[in-house]
C-alpha atoms as a PDB file:
ATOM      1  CA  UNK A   1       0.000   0.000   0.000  1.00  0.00           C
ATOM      2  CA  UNK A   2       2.557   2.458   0.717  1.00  0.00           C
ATOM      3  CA  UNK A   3       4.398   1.508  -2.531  1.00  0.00           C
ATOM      4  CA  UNK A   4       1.201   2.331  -4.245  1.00  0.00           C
ATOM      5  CA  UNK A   5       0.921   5.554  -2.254  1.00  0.00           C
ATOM      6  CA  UNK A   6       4.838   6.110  -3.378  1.00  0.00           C
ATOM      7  CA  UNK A   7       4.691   5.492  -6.511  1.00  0.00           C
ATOM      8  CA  UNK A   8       1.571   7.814  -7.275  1.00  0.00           C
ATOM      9  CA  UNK A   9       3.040  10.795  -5.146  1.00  0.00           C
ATOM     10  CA  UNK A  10       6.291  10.343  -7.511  1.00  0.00           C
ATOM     11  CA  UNK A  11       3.877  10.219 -10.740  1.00  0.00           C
ATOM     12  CA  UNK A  12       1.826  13.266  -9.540  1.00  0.00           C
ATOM     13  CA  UNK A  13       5.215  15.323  -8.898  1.00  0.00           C
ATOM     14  CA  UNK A  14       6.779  14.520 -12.078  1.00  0.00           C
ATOM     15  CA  UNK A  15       3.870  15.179 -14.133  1.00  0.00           C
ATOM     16  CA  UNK A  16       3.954  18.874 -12.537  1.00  0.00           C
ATOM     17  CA  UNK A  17       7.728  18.948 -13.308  1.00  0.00           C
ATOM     18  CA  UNK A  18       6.671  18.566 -17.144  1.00  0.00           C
ATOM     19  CA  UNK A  19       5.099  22.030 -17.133  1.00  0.00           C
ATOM     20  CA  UNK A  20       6.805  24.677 -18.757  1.00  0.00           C
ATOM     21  CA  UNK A  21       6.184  28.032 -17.492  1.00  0.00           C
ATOM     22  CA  UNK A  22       7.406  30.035 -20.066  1.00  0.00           C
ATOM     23  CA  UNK A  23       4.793  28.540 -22.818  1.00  0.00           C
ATOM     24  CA  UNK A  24       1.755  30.245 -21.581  1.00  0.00           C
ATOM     25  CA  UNK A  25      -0.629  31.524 -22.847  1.00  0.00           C
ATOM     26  CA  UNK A  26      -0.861  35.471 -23.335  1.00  0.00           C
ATOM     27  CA  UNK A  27      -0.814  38.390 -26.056  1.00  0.00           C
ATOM     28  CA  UNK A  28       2.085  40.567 -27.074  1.00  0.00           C
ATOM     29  CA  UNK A  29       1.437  44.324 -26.765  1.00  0.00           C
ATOM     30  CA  UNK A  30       0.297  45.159 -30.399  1.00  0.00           C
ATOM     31  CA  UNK A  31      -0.566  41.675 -31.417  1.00  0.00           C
ATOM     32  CA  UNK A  32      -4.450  40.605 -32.458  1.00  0.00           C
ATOM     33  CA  UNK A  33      -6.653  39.172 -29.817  1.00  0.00           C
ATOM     34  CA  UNK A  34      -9.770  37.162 -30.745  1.00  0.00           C
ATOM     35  CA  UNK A  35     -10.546  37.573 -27.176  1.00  0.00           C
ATOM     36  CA  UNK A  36     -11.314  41.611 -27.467  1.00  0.00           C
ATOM     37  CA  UNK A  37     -11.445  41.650 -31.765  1.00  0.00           C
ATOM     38  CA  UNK A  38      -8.740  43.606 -32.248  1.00  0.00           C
ATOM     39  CA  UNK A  39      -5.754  44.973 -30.646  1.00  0.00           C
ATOM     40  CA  UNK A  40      -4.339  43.318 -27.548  1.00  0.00           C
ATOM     41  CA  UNK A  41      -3.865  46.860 -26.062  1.00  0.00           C
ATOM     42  CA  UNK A  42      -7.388  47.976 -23.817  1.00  0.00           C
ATOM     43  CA  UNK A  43      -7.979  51.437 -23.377  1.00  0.00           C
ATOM     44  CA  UNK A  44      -8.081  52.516 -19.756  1.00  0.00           C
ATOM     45  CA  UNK A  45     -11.123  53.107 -17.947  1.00  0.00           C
ATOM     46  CA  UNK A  46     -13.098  56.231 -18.438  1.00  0.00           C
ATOM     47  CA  UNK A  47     -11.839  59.003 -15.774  1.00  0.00           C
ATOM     48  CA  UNK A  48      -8.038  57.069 -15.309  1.00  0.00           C
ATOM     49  CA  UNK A  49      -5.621  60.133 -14.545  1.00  0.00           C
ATOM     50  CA  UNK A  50      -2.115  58.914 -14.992  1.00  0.00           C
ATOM     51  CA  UNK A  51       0.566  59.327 -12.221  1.00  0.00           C
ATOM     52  CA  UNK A  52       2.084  62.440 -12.549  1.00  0.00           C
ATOM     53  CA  UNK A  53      -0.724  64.377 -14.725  1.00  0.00           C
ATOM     54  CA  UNK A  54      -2.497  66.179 -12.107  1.00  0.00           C
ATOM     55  CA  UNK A  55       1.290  67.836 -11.094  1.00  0.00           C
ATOM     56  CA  UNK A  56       1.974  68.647 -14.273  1.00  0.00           C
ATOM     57  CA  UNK A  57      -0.900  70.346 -14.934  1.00  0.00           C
ATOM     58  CA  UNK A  58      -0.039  72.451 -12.411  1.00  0.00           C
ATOM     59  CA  UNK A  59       3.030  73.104 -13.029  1.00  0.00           C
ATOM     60  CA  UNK A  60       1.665  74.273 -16.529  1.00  0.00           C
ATOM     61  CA  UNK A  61      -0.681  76.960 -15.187  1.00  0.00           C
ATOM     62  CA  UNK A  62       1.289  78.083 -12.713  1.00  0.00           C
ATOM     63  CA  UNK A  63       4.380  80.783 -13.340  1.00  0.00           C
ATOM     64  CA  UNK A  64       6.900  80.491 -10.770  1.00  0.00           C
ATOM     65  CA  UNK A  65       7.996  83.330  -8.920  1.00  0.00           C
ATOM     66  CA  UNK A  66      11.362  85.380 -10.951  1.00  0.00           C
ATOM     67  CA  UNK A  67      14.620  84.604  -9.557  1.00  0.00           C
ATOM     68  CA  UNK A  68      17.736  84.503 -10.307  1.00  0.00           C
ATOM     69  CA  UNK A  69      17.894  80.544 -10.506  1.00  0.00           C
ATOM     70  CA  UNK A  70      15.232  80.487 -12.581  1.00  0.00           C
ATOM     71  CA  UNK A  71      16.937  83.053 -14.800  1.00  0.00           C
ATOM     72  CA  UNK A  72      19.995  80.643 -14.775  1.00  0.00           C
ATOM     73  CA  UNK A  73      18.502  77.736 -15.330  1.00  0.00           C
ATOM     74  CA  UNK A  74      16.229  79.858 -18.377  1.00  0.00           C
ATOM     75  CA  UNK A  75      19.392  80.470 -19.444  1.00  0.00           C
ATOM     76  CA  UNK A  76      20.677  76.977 -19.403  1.00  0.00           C
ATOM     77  CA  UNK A  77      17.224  75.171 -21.401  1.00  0.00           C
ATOM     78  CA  UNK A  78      17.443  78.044 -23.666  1.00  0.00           C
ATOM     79  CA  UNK A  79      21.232  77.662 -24.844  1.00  0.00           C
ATOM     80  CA  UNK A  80      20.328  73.820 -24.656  1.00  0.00           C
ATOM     81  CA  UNK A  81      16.900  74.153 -26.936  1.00  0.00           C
ATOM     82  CA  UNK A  82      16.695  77.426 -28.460  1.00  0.00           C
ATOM     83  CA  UNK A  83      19.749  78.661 -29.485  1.00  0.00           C
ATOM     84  CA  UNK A  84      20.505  75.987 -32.630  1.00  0.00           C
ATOM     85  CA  UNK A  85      17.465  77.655 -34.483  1.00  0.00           C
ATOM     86  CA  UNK A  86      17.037  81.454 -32.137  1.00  0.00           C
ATOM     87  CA  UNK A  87      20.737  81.882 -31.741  1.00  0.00           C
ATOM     88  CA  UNK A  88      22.664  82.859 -28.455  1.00  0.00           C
ATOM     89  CA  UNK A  89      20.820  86.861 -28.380  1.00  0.00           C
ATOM     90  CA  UNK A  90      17.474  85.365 -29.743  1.00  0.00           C
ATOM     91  CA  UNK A  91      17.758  87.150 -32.775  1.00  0.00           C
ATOM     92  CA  UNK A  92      16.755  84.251 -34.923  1.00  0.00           C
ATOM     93  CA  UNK A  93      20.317  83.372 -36.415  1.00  0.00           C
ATOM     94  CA  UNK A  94      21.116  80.220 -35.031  1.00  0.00           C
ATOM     95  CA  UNK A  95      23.280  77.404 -36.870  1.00  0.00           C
ATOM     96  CA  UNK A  96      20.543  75.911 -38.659  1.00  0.00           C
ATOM     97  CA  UNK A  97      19.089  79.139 -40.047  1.00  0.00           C
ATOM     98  CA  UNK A  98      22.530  79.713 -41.011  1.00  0.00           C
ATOM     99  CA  UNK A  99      22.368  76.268 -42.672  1.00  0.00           C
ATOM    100  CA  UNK A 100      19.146  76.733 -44.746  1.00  0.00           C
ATOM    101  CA  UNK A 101      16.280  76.028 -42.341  1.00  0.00           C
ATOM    102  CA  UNK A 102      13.612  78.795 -41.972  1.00  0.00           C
ATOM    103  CA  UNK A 103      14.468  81.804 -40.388  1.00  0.00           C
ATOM    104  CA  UNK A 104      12.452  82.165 -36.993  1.00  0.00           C
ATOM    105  CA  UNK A 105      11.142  85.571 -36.130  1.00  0.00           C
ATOM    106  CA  UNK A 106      13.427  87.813 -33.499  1.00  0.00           C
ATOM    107  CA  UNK A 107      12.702  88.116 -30.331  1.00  0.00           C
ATOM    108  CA  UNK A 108      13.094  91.580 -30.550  1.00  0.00           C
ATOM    109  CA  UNK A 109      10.072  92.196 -32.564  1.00  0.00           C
ATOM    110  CA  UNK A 110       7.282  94.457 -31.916  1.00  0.00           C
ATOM    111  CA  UNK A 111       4.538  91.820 -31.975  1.00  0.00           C
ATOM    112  CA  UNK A 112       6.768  89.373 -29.882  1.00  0.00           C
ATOM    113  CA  UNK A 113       7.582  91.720 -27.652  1.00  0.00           C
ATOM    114  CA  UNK A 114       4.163  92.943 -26.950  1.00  0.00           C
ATOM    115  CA  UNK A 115       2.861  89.204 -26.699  1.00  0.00           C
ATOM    116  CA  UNK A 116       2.073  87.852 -23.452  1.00  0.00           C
ATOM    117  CA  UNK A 117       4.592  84.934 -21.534  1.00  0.00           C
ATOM    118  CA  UNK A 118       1.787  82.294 -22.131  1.00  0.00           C
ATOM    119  CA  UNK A 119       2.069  83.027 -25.631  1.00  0.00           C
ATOM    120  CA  UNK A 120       5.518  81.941 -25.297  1.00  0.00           C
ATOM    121  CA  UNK A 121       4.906  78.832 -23.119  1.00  0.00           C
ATOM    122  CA  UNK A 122       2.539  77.898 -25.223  1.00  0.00           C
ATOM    123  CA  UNK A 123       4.635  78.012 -28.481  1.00  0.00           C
ATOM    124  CA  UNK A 124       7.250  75.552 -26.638  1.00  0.00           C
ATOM    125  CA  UNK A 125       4.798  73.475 -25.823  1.00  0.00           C
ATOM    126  CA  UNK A 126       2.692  73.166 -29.370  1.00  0.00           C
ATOM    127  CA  UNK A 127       5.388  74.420 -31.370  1.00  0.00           C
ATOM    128  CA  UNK A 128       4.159  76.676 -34.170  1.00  0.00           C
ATOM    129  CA  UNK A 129       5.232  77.511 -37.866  1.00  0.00           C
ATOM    130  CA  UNK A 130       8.392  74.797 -38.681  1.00  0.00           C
ATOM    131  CA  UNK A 131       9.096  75.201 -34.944  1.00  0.00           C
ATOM    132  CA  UNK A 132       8.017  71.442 -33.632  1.00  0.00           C
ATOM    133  CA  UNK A 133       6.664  70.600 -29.823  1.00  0.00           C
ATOM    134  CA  UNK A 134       9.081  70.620 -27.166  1.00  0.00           C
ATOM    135  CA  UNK A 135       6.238  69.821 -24.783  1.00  0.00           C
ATOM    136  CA  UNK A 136       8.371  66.110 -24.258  1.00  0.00           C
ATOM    137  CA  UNK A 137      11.613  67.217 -24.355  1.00  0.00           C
ATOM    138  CA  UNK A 138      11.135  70.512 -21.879  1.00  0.00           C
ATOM    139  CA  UNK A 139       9.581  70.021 -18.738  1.00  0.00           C
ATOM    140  CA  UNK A 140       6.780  72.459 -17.724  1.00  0.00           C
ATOM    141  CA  UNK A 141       8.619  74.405 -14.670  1.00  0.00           C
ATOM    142  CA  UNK A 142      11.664  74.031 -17.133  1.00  0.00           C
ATOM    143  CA  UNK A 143       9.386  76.054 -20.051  1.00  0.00           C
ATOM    144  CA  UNK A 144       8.720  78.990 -17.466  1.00  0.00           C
ATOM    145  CA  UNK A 145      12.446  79.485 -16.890  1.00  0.00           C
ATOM    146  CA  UNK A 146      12.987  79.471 -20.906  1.00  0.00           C
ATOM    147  CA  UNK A 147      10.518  82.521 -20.961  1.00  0.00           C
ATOM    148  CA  UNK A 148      12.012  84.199 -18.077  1.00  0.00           C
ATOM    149  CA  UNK A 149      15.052  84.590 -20.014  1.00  0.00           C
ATOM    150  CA  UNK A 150      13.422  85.507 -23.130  1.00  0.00           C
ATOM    151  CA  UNK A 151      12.122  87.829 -21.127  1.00  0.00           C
ATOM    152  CA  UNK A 152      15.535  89.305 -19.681  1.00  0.00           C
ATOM    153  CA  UNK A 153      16.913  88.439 -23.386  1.00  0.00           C
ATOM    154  CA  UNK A 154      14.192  91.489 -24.557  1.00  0.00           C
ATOM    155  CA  UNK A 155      14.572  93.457 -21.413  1.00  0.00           C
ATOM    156  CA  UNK A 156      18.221  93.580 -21.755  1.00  0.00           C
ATOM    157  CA  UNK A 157      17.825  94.956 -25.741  1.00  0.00           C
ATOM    158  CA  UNK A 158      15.966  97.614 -25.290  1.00  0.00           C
ATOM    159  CA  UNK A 159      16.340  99.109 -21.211  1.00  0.00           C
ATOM    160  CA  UNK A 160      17.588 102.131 -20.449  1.00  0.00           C
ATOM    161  CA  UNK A 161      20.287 103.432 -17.540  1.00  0.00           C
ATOM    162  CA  UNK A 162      16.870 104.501 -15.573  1.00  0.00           C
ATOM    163  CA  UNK A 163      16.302 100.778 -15.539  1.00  0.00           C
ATOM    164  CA  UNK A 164      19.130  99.745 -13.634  1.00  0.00           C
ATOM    165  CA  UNK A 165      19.414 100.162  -9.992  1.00  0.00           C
ATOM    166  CA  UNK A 166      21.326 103.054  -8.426  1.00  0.00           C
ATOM    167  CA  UNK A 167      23.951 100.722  -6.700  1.00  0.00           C
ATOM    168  CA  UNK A 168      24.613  98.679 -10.210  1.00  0.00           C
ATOM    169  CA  UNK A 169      24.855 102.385 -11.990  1.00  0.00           C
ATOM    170  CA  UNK A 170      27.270 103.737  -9.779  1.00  0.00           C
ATOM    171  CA  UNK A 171      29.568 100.626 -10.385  1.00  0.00           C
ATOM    172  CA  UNK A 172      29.274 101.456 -14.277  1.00  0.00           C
ATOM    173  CA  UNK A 173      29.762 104.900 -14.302  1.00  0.00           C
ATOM    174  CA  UNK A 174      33.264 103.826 -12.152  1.00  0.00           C
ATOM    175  CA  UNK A 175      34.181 101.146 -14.433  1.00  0.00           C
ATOM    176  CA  UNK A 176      33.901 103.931 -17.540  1.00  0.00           C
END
């Protein structure tokens, strides 16, 4: 009897040593599924906010507060970003205008000028004319900074010695 008992215990255990686990079955992302007719990929559920989406909205509607490491790091995205098509001083000249690819409009320009910063933020984000989205390349507190400095970029263009600060004038007019 316990032979019996032995011998079917040893059956049982290497009949669940025949299964192979990595031939199950499943659907590749992409692939047809009779299951659902169609693609193996399901939409998520109606009302499904991704992680992350509600903070990044945020950070889209909401300008952070000028300082001077936001101006740096402005400075930074833009020279990173900008620069190959805008040029260092925003003027538009940047390598690959130089190299044949539509010339962007100054920064400098009236109508830029008078344009608000979303305008700005919005253009990195959507892009507009040949200029493609940077909306996945440029994070959204990282756009802010980049108009900051286009900001400070115009500012610096066309301010006058009333602008600056009476300490920061007195050091020019001793460095003259």
């Amino acid at each position: 009897m316990r032979r019996i008992a032995a011998i079917t215990a040893l059956a049982l255990m290497l009949a669940g040593c025949d299964q192979n686990m990595d031939v199950q079955p499943k659907y590749n992302s992409y692939s047809y599924a009779p299951l659902f007719r169609g693609s193996s990929l399901r939409s998520p559920p109606a009302g499904t906010v991704a992680r992350g989406d509600i903070e990044r909205e945020r950070e889209t509607q909401t300008k952070p507060a000028m300082t001077r490491e936001l101006l740096a790091r402005g400075q930074n995205r833009f020279e990173i970003f900008c620069t190959p098509c805008h040029g260092q001083t925003g003027e538009g000249n940047g390598m690959v205008v130089q190299r044949g690819m539509p010339h962007p409009t100054s920064y400098f320009d009236p109508r830029l000028r008078a344009a608000d910063d979303q305008h700005f933020f919005d253009v990195i984000t959507n892009g507009y004319g040949a200029m493609y989205s940077y909306a996945s390349r440029v994070a959204p507190r990282d756009r802010w900074a980049i108009v900051a400095y286009i900001r400070a970029l115009q500012l610096s263009r066309h301010a006058a010695l009333s602008d600056i600060p009476s300490k920061e004038r007195q050091k020019l007019e001793v460095s003259q």
